[in-house]
Protein backbone atom coordinates (compact mmCIF):
# COMPACT_ATOMS: atom_id res chain seq x y z
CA UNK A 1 62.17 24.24 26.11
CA UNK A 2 61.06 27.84 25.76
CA UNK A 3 62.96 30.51 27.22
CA UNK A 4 61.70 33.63 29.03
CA UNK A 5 60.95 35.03 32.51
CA UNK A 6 58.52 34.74 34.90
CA UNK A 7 54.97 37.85 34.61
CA UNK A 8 55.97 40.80 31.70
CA UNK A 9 53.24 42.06 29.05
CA UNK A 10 52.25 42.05 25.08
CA UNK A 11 51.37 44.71 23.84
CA UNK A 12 51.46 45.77 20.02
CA UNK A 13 55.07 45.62 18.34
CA UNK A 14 54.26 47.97 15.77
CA UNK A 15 57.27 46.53 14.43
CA UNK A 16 56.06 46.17 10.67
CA UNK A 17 55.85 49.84 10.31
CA UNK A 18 59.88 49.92 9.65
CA UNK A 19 60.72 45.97 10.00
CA UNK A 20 61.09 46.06 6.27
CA UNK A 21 63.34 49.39 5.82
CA UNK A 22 66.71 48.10 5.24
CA UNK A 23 69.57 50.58 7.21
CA UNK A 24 70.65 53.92 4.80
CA UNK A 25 72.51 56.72 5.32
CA UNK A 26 70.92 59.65 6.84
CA UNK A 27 71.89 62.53 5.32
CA UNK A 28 73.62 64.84 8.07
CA UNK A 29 72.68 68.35 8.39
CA UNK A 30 74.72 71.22 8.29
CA UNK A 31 75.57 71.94 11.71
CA UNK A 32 76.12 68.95 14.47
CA UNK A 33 75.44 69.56 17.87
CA UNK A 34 76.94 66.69 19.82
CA UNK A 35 76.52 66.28 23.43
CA UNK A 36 79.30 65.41 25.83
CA UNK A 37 76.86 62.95 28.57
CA UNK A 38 76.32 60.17 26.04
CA UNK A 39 76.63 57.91 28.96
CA UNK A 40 76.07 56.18 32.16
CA UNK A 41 78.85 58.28 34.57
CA UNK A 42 81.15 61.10 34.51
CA UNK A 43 80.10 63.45 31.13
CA UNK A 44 83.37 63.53 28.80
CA UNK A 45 85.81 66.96 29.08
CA UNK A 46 86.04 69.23 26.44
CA UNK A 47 89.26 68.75 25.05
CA UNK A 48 88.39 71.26 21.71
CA UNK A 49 87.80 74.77 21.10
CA UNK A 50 85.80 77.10 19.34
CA UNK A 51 88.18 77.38 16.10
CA UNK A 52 89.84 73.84 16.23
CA UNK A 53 89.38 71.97 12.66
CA UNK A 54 88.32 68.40 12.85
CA UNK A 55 87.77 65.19 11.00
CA UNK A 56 85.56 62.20 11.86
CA UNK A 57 86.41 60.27 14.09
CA UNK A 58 88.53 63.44 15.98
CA UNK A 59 87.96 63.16 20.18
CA UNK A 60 86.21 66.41 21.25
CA UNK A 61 85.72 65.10 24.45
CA UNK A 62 88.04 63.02 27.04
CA UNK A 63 86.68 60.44 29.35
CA UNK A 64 87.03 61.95 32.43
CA UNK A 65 87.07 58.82 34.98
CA UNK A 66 86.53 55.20 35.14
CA UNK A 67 82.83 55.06 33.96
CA UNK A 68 82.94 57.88 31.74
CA UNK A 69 83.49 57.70 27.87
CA UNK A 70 85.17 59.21 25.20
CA UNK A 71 83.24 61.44 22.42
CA UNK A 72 84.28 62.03 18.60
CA UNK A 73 83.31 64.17 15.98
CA UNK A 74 81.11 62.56 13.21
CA UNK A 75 81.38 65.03 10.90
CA UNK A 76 84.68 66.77 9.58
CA UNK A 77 84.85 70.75 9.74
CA UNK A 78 85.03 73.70 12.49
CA UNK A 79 83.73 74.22 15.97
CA UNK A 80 81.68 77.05 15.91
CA UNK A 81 80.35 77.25 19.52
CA UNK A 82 80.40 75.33 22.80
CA UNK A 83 77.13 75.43 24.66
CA UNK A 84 75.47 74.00 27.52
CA UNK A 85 71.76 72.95 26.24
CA UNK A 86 69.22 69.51 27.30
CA UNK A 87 69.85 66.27 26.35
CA UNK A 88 66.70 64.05 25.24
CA UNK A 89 66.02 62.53 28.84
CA UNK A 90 66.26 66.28 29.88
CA UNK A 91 69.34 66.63 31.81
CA UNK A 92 71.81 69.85 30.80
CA UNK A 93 75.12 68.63 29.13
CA UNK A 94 77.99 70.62 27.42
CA UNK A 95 77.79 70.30 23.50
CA UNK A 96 80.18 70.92 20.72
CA UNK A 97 78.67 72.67 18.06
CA UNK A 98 80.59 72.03 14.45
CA UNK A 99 79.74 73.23 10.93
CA UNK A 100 80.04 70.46 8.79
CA UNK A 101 82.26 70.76 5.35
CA UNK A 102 80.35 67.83 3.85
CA UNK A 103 84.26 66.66 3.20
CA UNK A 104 84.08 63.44 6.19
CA UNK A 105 88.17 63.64 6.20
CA UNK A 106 88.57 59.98 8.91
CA UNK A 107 90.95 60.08 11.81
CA UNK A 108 90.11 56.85 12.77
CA UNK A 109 92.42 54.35 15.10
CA UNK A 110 95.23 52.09 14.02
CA UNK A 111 93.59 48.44 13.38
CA UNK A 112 94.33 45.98 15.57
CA UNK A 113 95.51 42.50 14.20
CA UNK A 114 94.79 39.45 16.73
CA UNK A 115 94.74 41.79 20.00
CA UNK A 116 94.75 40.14 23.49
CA UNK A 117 92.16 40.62 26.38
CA UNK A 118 94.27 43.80 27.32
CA UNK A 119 94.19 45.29 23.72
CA UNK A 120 90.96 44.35 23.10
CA UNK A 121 89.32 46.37 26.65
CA UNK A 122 92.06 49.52 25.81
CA UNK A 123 90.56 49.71 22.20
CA UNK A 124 86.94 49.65 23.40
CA UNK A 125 88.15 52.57 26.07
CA UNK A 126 90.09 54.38 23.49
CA UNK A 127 86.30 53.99 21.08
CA UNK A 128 84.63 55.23 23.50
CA UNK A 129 82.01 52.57 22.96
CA UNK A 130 79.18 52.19 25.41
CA UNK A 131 76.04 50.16 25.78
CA UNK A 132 73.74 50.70 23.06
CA UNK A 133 70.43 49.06 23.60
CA UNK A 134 69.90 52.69 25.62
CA UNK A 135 71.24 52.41 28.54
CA UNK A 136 75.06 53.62 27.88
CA UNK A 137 76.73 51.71 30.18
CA UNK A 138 80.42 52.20 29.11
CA UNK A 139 81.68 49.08 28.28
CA UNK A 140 84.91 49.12 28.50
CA UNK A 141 83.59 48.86 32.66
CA UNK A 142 81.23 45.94 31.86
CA UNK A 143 84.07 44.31 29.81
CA UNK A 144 86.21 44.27 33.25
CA UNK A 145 84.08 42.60 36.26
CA UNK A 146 85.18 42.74 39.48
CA UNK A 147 84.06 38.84 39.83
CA UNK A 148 84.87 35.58 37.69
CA UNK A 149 82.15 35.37 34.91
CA UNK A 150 81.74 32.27 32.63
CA UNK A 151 78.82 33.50 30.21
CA UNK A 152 78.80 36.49 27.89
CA UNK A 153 75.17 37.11 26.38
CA UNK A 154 74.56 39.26 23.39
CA UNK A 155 70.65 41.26 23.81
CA UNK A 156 69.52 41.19 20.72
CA UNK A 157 65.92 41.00 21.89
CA UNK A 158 64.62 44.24 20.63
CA UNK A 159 61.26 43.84 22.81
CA UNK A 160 60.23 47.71 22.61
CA UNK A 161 57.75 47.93 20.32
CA UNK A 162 58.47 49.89 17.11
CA UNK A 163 62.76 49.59 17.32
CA UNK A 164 63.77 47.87 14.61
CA UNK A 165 67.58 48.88 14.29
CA UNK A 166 68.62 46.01 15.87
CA UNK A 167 66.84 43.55 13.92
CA UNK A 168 68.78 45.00 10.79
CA UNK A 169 71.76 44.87 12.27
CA UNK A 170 71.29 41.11 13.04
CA UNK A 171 70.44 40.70 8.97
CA UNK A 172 72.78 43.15 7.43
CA UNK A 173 75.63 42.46 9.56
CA UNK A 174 75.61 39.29 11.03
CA UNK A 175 79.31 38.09 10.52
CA UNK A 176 80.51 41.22 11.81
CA UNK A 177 78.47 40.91 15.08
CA UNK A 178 80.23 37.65 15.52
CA UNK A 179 83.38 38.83 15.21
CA UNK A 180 82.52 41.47 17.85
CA UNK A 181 81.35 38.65 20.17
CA UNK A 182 84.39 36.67 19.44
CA UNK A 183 86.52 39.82 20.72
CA UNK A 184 84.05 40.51 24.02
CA UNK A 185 84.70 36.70 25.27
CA UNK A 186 88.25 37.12 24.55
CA UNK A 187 88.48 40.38 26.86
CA UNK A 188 86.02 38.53 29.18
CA UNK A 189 88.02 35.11 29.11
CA UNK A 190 84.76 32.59 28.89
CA UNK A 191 83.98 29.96 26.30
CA UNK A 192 80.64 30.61 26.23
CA UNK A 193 77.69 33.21 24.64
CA UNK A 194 74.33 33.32 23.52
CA UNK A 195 72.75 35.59 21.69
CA UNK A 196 68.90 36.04 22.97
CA UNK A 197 66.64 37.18 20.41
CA UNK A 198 62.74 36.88 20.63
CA UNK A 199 60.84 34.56 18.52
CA UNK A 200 58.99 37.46 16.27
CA UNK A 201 62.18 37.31 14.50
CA UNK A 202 62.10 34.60 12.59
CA UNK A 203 64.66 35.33 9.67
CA UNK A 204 66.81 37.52 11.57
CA UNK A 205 66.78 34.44 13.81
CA UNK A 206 67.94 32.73 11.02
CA UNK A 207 70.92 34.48 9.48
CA UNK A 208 71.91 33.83 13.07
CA UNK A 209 71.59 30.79 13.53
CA UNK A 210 73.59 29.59 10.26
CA UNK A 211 76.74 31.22 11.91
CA UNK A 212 76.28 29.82 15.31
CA UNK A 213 79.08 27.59 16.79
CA UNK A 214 79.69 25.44 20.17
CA UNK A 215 81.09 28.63 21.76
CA UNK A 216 78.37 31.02 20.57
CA UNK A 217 75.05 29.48 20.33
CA UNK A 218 71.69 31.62 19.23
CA UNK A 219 68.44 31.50 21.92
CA UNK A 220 65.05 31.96 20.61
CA UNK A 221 63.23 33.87 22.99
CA UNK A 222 59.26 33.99 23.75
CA UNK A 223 58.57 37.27 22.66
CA UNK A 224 57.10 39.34 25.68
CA UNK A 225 57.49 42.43 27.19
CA UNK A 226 60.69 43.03 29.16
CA UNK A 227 62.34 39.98 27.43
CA UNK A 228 65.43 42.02 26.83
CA UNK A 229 65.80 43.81 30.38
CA UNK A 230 69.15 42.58 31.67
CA UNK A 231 68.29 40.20 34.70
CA UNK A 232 64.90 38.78 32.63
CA UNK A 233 67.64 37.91 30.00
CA UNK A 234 69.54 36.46 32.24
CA UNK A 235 67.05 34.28 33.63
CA UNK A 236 65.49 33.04 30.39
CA UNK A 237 69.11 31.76 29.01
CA UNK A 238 70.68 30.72 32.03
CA UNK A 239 68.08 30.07 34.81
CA UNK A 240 70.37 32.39 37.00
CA UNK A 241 68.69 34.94 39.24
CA UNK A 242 70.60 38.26 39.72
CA UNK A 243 70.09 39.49 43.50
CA UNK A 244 68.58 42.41 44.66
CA UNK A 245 71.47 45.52 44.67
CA UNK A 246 73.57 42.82 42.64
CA UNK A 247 75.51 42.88 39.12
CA UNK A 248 75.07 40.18 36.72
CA UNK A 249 78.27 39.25 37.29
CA UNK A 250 78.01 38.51 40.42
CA UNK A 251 76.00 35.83 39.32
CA UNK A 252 78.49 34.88 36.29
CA UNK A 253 77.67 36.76 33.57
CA UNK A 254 77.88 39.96 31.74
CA UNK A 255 74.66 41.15 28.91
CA UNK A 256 75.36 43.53 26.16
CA UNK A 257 74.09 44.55 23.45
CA UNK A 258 73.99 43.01 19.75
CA UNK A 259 74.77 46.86 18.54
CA UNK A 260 77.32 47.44 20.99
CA UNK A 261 79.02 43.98 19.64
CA UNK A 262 79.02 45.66 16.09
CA UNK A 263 80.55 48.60 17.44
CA UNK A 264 83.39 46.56 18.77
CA UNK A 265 84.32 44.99 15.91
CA UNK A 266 84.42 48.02 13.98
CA UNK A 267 86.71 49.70 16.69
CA UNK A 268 89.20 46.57 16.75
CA UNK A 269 88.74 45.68 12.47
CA UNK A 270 88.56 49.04 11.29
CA UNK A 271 90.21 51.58 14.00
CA UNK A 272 86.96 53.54 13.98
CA UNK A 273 85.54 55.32 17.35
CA UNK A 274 81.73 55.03 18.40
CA UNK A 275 80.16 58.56 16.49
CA UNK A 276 77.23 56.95 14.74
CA UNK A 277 74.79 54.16 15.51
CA UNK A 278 71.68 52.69 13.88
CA UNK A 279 68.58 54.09 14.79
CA UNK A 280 65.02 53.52 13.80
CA UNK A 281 62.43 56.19 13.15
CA UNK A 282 58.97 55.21 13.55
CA UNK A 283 55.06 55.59 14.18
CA UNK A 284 52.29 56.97 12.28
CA UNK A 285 53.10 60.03 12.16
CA UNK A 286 55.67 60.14 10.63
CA UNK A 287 55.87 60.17 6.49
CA UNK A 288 59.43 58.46 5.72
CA UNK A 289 59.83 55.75 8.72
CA UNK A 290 62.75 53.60 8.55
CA UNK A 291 66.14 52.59 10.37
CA UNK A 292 69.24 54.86 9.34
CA UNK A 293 72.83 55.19 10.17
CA UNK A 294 73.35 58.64 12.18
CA UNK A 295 75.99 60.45 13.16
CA UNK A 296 75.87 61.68 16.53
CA UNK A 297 74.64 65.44 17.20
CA UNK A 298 72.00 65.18 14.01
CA UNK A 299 69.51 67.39 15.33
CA UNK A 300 65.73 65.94 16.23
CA UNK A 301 64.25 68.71 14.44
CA UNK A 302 66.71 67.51 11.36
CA UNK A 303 65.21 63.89 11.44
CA UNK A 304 61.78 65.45 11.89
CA UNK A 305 61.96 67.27 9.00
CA UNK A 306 63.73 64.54 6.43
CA UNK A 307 61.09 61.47 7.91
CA UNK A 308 58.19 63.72 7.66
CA UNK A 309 56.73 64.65 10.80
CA UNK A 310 53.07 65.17 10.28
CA UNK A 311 50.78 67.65 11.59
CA UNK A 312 48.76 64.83 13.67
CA UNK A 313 51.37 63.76 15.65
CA UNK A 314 50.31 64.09 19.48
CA UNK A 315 53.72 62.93 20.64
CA UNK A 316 57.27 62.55 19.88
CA UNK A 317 59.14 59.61 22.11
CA UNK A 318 63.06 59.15 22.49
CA UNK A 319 63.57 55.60 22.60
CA UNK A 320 60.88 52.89 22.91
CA UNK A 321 57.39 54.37 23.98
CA UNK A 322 57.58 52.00 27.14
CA UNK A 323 60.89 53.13 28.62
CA UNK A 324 61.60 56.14 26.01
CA UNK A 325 61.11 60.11 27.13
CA UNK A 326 58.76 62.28 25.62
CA UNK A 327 60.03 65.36 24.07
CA UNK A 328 58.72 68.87 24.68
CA UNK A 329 60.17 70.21 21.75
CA UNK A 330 62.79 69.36 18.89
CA UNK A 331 65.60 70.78 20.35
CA UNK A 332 68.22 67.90 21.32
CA UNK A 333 70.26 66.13 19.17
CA UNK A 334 70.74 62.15 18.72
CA UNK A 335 74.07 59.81 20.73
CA UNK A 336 74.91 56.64 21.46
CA UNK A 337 72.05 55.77 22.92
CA UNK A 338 69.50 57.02 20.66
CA UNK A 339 67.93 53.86 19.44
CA UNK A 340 64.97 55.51 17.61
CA UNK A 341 63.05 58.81 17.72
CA UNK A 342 59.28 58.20 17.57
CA UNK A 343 56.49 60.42 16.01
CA UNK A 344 53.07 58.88 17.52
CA UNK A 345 49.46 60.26 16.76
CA UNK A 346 46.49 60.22 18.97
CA UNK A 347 45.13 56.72 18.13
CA UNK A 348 48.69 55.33 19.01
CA UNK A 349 48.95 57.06 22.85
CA UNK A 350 45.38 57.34 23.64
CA UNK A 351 44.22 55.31 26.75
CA UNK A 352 40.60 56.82 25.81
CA UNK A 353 38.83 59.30 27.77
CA UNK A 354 38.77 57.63 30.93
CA UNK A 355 40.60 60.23 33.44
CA UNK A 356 43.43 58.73 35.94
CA UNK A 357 41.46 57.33 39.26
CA UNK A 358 42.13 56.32 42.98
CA UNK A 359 43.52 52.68 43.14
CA UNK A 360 41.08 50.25 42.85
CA UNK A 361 43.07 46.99 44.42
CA UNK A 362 42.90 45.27 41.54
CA UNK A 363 46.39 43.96 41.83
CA UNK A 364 47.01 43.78 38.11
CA UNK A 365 50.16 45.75 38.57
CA UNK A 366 51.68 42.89 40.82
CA UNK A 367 50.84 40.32 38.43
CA UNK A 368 52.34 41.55 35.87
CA UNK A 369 55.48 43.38 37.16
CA UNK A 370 58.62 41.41 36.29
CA UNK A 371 60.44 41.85 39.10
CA UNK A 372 57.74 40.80 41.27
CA UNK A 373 56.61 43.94 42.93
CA UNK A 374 54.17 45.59 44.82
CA UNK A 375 53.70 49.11 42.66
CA UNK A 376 50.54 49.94 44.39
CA UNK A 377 52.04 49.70 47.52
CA UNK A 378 55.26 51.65 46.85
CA UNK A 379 52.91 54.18 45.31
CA UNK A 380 50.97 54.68 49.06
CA UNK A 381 54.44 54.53 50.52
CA UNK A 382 55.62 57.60 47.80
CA UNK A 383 52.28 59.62 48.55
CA UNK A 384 53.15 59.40 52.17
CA UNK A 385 56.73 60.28 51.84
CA UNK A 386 57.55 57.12 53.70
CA UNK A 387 61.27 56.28 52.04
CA UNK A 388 61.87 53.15 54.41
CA UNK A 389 58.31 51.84 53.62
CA UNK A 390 59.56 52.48 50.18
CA UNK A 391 62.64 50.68 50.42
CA UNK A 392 60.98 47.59 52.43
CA UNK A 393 58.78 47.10 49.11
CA UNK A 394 62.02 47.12 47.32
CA UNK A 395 61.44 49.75 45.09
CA UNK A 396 64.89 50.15 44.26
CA UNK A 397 64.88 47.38 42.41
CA UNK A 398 62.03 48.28 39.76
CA UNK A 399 63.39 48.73 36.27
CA UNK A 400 60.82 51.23 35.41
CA UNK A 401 59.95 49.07 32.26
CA UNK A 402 56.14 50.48 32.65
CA UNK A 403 54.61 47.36 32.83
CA UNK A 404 52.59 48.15 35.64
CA UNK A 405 51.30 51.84 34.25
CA UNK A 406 50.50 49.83 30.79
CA UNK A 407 47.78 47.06 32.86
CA UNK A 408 46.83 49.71 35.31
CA UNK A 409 42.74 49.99 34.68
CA UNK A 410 43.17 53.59 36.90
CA UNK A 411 45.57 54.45 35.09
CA UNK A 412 47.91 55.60 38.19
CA UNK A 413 51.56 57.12 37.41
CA UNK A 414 53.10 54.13 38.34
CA UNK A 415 56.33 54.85 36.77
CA UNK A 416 56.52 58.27 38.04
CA UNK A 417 55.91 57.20 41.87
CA UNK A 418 58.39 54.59 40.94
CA UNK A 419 60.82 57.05 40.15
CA UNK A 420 59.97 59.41 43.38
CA UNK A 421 60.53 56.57 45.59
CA UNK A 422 64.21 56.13 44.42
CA UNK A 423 64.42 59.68 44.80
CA UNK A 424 62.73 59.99 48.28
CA UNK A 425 65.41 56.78 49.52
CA UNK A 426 68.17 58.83 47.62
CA UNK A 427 67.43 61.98 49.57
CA UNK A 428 66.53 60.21 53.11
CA UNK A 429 69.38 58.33 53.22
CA UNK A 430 67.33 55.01 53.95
């Protein structure tokens, strides 16, 4: 049996430009600028001043609800300034500026020693650990469903092209991922995960596999674009669909990341709060690609200017160039959720000359979409401003994976108009 889900895409992994690269330290700047909005919900409170010493691992900022998450220092020295500045996906957020002493004094956590569920869901809180993959779901929420769940899976798909982080991470640190796992079913109370990861893997597939067990059990995937979006995860390992305006688990299970399981057993193990991650740096124009352990608040222009940014680059992409955001400058600063930071030239974004054109009713982006939509027809709906039209093509439920813009021989928008019709139900109240 192969598992996967039903339409998606291939394009070009362009995974071999850092596949190789084994994780290093990056070496951290200066001055850290380290944004409080690392996450899905509420953005963390200040809870430090300009003045205030820290150390690594010291909170700067306090979760300040439910789905909110605490921040830390990654660096030990001084605030210097508290500013409000954009994030990479362009939104405004509070950051606290520190001048690094190159000293990296820890004040991490106590350890825990064989915690409970409780213990285990407090510690992840107190970490301030969130999704990882991107999305920065805090999971301290995910790790407490509102509904029974049976099934825990662990993403390690990786299906962006380029990212590579995670595939190290699966090599380099396998036993500690299953330890995290071990402490997420725990907190979640089931007896059983998988960890998904696509077939293009092969060794990392592996070093996987030789630690699997009864209770945690490693799934090849076909490797194909979305294969690690949540509910296509879900229905390649379990066969379960996850409703429209549903949670997966609603449906019995709960997907995180293979990163975010690392984090977790580094909180519990160690005592140490979520202020670096993994993160691969990639394309062709870039000198020095490679996957590196940051520290939160490293500066784009800083990585720029260590991996070598060359003068043909034509575009610089936060995250995965299918769901990542293109930067207009070099100005934010890496978090959680900064899975890689992309330097791409010409040949590698070029559609060729061909200019964007009226739909031609083609229907490739149906065919392909994984979710089973009609883009062309929420697109007409958008351009008409017709939010329950939108709605009744179920455009809420697009994951804005890009699939459709990708196939699209017109090359329409599709993502944006995707993105205006959420916006356009939002505002109408549809």
């Amino acid at each position: 049996m192969r598992f996967t889900f039903r339409r998606g895409i291939h394009p070009a992994d362009n995974k071999n430009i850092a596949k190789d690269v084994p994780l290093m330290d990056f070496p951290t700047p200066q001055t850290v600028s380290i944004p409080l909005s690392q996450h899905i919900g509420a953005p963390a409170a200040a809870v430090v001043a300009v003045g205030d010493e820290v150390k690594v691992g010291t909170m700067i900022g306090k979760a300040a609800s439910f789905v909110s998450a605490n921040v830390f220092s990654s660096v030990s020295g001084k605030v210097t300034d508290i500013v409000t500045c954009r994030t990479a996906i362009g939104a405004k957020a509070t950051h606290i500026v520190i001048e690094n002493d190159g000293a990296y004094e820890e004040d991490f956590l106590e350890p825990l020693l064989s915690p409970d569920a409780a213990e285990i869901k407090s510690r992840v809180a107190e970490a301030g650990i969130v999704g990882m993959g991107g999305a920065t779901f805090p999971t301290h929420v995910k790790l407490s469903p509102k509904t029974p769940v049976d099934v825990l899976i662990i993403n390690a798909a990786e299906c962006e092209p380029y990212i590579t982080c995670d595939y190290r991470l699966s090599l380099e640190k396998t036993s500690e991922i299953f330890k995290g796992v071990e402490y997420m079913m725990t907190a979640l109370g089931v007896e059983n995960a998988y960890i998904g990861i696509e077939e293009n893997k092969p060794d990392a597939i592996a070093k996987l596999s030789a630690l699997a067990t009864d209770r945690i059990r490693v799934i090849p995937l076909v490797t194909k674009y979305p294969q690690g979006a949540e509910k296509q995860l879900i229905y390649a390992i379990t066969g379960r669909v996850v409703p429209e305006g549903a949670l997966p688990s609603d449906v019995g299970a709960v997907v995180d990341n293979v990163h975010t399981a690392f984090a977790i057993y580094e909180a519990v193990e160690l005592g140490k709060p979520s202020f670096m991650r993994a993160m691969t740096v990639s394309g062709k124009a870039c000198t020095r690609p490679g996957n590196y352990w940051v520290r939160n608040g490293v500066g784009y222009k800083d990585i720029a200017a260590y991996c070598g940014e060359t003068d043909d680059a034509k575009k610089v992409i936060s995250g995965g160039p299918m769901m990542g955001f293109a930067q207009t400058d070099l100005a934010p600063s890496t978090g959680k959720g900064t899975s890689s930071l992309l330097f791409l030239t010409e040949e590698e974004v070029s559609s060729g000359d061909k200019p964007i054109s009226a739909c031609i009713n083609c229907a490739s982006c149906a065919s392909h979409c994984p979710m089973r939509l009609m883009p062309m027809f929420i697109e007409r709906a958008v351009e008409a401003e017709d939010a329950a039209l939108a709605k009744k093509y179920h455009a809420l439920s697009c994951l804005e994976c890009g699939c459709c813009a990708y196939v699209c021989p017109a090359r329409r928008p599709l993502v944006t108009a995707m993105r205006r019709a959420k916006k356009l139900i939002k505002e109408k109240g549809v």
